[in-house]
Protein backbone atom coordinates (compact mmCIF):
# COMPACT_ATOMS: atom_id res chain seq x y z
CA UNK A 1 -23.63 11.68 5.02
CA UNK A 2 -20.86 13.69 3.43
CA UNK A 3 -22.34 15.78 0.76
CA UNK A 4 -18.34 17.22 -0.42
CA UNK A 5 -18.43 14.24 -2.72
CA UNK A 6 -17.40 15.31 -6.17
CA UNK A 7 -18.76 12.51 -8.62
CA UNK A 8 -22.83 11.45 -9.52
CA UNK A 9 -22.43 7.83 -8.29
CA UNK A 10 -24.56 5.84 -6.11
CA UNK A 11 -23.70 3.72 -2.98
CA UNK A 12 -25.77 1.09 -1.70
CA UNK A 13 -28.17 1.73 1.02
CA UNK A 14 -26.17 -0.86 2.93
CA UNK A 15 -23.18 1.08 2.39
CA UNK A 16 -23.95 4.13 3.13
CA UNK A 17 -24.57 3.03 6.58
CA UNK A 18 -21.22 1.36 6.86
CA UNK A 19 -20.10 5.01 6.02
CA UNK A 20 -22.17 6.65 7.99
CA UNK A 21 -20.75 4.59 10.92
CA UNK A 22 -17.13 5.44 9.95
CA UNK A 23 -17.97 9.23 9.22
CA UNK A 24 -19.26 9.57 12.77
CA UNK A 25 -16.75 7.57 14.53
CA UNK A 26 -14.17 10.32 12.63
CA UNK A 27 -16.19 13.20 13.87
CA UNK A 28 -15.97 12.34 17.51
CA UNK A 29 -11.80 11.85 17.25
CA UNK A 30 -11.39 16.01 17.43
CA UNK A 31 -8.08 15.81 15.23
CA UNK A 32 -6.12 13.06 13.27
CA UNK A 33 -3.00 11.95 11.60
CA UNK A 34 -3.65 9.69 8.48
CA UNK A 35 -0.61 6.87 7.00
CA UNK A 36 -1.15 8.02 3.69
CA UNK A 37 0.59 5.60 1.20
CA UNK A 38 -1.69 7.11 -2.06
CA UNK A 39 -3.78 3.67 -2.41
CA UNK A 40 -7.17 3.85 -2.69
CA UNK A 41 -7.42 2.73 1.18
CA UNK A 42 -5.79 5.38 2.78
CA UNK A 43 -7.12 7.96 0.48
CA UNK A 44 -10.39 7.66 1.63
CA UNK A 45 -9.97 8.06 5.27
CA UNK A 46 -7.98 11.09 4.42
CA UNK A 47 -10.48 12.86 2.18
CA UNK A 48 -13.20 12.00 4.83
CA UNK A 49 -11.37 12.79 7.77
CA UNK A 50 -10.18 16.29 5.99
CA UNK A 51 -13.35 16.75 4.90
CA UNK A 52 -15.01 16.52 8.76
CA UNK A 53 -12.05 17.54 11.02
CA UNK A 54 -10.62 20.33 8.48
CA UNK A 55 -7.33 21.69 9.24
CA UNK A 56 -7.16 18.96 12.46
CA UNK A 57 -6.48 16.75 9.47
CA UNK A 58 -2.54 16.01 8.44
CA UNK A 59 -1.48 13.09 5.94
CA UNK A 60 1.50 11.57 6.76
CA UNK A 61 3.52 9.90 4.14
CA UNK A 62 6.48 7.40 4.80
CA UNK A 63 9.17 7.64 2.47
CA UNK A 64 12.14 4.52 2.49
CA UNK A 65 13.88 2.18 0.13
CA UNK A 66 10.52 0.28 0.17
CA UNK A 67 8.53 2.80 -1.50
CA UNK A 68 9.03 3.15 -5.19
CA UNK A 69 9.66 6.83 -6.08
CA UNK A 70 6.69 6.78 -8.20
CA UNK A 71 4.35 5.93 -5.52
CA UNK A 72 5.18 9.23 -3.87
CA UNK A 73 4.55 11.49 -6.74
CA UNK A 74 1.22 9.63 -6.50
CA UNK A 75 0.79 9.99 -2.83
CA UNK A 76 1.85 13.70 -3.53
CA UNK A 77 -0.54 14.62 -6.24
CA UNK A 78 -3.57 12.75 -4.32
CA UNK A 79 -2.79 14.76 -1.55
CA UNK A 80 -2.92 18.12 -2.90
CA UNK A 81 -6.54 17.34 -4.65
CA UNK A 82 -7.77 16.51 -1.45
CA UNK A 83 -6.18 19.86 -0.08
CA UNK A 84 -4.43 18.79 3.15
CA UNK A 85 -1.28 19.10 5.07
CA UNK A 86 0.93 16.57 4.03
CA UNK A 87 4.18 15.63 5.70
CA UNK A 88 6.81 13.45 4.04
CA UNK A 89 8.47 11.14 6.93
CA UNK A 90 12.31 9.52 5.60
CA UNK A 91 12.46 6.30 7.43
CA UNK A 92 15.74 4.11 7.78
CA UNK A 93 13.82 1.00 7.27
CA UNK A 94 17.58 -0.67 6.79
CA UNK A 95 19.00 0.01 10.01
CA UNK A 96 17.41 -2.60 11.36
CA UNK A 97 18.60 -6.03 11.05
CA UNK A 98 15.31 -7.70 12.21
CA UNK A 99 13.70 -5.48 8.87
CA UNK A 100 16.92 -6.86 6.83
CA UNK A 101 16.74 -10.41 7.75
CA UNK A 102 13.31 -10.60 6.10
CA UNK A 103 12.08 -13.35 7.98
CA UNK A 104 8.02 -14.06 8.29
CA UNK A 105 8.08 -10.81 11.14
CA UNK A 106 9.42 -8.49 8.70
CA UNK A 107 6.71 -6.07 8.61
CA UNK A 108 6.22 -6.13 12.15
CA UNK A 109 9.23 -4.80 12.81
CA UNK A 110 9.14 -2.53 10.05
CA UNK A 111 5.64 -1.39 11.04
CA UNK A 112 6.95 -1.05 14.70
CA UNK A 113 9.46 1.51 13.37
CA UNK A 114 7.14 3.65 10.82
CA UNK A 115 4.48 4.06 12.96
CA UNK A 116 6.72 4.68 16.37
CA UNK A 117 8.13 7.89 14.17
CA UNK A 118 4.37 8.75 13.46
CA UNK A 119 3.16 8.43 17.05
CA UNK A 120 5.89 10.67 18.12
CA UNK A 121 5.30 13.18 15.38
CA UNK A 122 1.42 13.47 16.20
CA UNK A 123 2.51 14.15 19.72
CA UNK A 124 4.42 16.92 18.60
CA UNK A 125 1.17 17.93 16.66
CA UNK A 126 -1.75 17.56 19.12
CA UNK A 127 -3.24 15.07 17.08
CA UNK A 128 -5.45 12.61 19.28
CA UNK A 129 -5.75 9.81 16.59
CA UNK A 130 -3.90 7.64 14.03
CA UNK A 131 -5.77 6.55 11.32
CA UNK A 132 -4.47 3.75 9.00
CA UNK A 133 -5.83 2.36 5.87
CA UNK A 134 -6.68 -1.24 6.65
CA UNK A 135 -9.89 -2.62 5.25
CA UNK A 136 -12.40 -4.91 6.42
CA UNK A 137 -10.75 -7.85 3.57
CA UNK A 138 -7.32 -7.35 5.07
CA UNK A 139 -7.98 -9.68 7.77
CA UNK A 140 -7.76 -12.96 5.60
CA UNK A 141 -3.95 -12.46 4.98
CA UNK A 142 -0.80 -13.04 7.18
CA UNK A 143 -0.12 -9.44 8.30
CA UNK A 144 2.46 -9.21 11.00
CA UNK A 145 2.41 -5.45 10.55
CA UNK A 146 -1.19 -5.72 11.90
CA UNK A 147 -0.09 -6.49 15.37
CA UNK A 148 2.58 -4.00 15.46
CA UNK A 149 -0.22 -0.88 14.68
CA UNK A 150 -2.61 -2.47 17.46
CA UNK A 151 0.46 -2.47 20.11
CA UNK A 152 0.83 1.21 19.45
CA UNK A 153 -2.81 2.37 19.20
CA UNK A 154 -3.57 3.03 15.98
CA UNK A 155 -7.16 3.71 14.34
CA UNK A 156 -8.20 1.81 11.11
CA UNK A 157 -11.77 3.42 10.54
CA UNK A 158 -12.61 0.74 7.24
CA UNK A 159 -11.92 -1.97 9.07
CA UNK A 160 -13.88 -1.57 12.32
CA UNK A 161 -16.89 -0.51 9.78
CA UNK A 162 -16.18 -3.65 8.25
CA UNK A 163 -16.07 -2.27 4.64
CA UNK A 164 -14.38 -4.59 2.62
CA UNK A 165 -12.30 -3.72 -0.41
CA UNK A 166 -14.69 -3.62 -2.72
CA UNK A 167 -16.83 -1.30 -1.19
CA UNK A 168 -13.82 0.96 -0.59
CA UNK A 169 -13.55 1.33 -4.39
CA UNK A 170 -17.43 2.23 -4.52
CA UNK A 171 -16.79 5.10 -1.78
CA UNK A 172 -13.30 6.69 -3.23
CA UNK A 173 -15.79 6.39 -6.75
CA UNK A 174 -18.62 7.99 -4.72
CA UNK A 175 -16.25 10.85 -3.26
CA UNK A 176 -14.96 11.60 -6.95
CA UNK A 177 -11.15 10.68 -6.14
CA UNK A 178 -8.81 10.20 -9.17
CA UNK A 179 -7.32 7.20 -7.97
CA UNK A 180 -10.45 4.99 -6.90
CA UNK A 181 -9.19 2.48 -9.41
CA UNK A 182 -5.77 2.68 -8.75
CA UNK A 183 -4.21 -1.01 -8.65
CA UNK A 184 -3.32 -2.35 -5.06
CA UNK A 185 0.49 -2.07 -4.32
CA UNK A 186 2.58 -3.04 -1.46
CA UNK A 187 6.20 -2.97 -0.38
CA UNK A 188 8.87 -3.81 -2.37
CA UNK A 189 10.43 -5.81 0.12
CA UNK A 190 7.16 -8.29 -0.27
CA UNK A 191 9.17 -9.22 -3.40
CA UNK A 192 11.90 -10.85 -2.07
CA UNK A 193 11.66 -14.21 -0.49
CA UNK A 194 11.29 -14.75 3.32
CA UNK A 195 14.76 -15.44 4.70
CA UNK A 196 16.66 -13.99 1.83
CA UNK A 197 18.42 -10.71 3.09
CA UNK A 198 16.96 -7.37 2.01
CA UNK A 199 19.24 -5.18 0.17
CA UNK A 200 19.32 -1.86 -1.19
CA UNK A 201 20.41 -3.16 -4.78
CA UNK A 202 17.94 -5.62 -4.64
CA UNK A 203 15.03 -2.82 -3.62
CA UNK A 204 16.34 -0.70 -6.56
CA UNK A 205 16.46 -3.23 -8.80
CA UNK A 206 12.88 -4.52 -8.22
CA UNK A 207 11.54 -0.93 -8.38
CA UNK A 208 13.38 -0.22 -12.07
CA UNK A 209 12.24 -3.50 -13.43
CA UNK A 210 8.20 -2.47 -11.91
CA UNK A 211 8.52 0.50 -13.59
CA UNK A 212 10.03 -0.52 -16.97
CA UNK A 213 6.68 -3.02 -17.03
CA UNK A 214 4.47 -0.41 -16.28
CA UNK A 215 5.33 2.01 -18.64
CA UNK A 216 4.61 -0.78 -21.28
CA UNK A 217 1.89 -0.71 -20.14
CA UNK A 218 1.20 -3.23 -17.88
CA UNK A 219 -1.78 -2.27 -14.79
CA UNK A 220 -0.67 -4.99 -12.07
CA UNK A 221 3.06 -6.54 -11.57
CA UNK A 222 5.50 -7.61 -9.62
CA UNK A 223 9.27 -8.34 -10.36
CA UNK A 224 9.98 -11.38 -7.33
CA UNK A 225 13.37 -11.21 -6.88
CA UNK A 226 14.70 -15.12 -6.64
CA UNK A 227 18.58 -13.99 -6.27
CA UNK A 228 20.01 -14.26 -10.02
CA UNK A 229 16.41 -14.93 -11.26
CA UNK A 230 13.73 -12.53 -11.92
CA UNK A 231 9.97 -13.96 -11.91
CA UNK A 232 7.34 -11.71 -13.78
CA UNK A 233 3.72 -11.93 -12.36
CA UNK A 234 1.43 -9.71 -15.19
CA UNK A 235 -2.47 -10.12 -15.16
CA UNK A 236 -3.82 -12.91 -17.38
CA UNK A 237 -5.87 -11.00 -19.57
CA UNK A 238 -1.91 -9.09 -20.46
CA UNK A 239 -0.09 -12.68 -20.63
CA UNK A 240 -0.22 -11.48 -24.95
CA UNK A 241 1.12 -8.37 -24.37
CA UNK A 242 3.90 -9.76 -22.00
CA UNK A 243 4.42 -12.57 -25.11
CA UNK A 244 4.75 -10.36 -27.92
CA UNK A 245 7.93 -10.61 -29.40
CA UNK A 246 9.29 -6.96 -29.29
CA UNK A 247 7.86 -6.15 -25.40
CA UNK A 248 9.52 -9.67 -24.66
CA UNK A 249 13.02 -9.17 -26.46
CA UNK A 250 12.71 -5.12 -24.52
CA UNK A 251 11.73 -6.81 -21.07
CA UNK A 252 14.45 -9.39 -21.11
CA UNK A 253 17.33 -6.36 -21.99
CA UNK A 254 15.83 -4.39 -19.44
CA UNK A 255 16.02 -6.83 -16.29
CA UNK A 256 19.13 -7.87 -17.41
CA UNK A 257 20.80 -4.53 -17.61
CA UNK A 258 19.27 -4.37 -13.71
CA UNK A 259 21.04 -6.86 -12.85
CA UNK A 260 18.99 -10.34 -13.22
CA UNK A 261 20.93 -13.25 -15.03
CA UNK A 262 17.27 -15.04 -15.74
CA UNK A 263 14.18 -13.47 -16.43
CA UNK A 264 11.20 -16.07 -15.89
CA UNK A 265 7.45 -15.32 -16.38
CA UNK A 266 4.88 -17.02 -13.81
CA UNK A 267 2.26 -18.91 -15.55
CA UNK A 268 -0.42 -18.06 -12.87
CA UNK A 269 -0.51 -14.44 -13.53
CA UNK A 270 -0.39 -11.44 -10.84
CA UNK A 271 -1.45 -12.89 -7.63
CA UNK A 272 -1.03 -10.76 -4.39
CA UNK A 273 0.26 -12.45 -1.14
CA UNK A 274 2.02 -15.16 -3.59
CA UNK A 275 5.10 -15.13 -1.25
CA UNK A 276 2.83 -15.75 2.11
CA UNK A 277 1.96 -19.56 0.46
CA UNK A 278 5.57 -20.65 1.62
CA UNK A 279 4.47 -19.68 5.35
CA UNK A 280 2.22 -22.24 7.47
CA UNK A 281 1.04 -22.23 10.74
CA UNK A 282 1.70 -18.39 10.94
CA UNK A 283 -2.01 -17.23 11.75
CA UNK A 284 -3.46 -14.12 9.58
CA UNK A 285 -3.76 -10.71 10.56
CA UNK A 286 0.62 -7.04 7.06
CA UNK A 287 2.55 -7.28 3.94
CA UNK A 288 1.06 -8.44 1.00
CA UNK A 289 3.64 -9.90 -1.60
């Protein structure tokens, strides 16, 4: 067991054996290359994978219209406490018209793409592995993107120690990191409705309006993009805060000026994966909306 933890919590005894599993199945990879997106997910596997392989260690972050600026300042920041390499990668996610078309497949082909750049950077590297941070829960939702990181070889450590998400929050907890109770965040294409064209404006917009609600405040959202109307998912226990008269009357100026003509608020709260209940029939296995 790793003893560079930096907190005074416990694990399970159950869990640390998952761990211990995943910790030795690192140690026998030599060197790595870890997708680094700043969740919670993939900051684990980097911390422990720094903290066994050392300098064979490099985080990898991919930077595109998809990411919210914010997110890499995050990504940024979490890297430098753990105190490894980390490499920015700018991906064209646009230049792709099977990525732009946003149908169901979206994030295969945009996984396809991110992780093709990675494999051929970690050749250039020497680095034997490519780590991802897919969890053990993952599995129960439609992720295309899935497929495309099997088809190219690439290593997710919490899932094949079958650690679900919840016990990924113990361990980041367990290995003191700052953001082990960072909210879950995805894409901000995952906002926009299958079959509905991706845009730039749309991307910006989306990330401006995510931001305006978080800086009132608000721990989970998403800003769906419906064309002219804009459909507000907060937690339940925030609905009030979302309702009160002045954040309301600021919210509705502030998607407007973005560019919405509507601004609606969903009555079932923040639910992840709410754009995947359109799809049937599409099996499970990327891209949480």
């Amino acid at each position: 067991m790793l003893s560079h933890r930096k907190s005074d919590k416990i694990i399970t005894e159950d869990l640390t054996a998952k761990l211990g599993r995943m910790e030795e199945m690192i140690r026998g990879m030599g060197s790595a290359a870890v997708a680094f997106s700043g969740g919670v997910d993939s900051s684990v596997i980097l911390k422990i994978a720094r903290d066994i392989l050392g300098e064979k260690t490099v985080g990898v972050t991919f930077r595109s219209c998809f990411v919210s600026g914010r997110e890499i300042e995050e990504a940024c920041a979490v890297a430098k406490f753990i105190g490894v390499e980390h490499i920015i990668l700018d991906i064209d996610v646009l230049d792709d018209e099977n990525i732009t078309s946003n149908t169901s497949e979206r994030c295969y082909y945009c996984n396809r793409k991110k992780f093709g750049e990675l494999v051929a950077l970690a050749g250039k590297r020497n680095l034997r592995y490519i780590l991802d941070g897919t969890n053990y829960s993952d599995t129960a939702d439609y992720r295309p993107g899935g497929k495309a990181r099997k088809e190219l070889g690439i290593v997710s450590p919490l899932r094949d120690a079958e650690i679900v998400k919840s016990e990924v929050v113990e361990i980041a907890g367990f290995l003191g990191l700052p953001n082990y109770n960072k909210p879950q965040e995805s894409c901000l294409a995952s906002r926009i409705p299958y079959g509905t064209a991706t845009t730039y404006e749309k991307l910006k917009r989306i990330e401006q309006s995510e931001d305006f609600l978080k800086r009132l405040g608000f721990r989970e959202v998403r800003a769906r993009d419906h064309g002219d109307i804009a459909r507000i998912e907060v937690c339940k226990d925030q609905f009030g805060l979302l309702l009160e008269h002045e954040n309301r009357e600021m919210i509705t100026g502030a998607f407007k000026d973005s560019g919405y003509k509507y601004v609606t608020f969903d009555l079932e709260g923040y639910n992840t994966g709410s754009m995947n209940k359109l799809l049937e029939g599409e099996g499970y296995g990327e891209g949480k909306s």
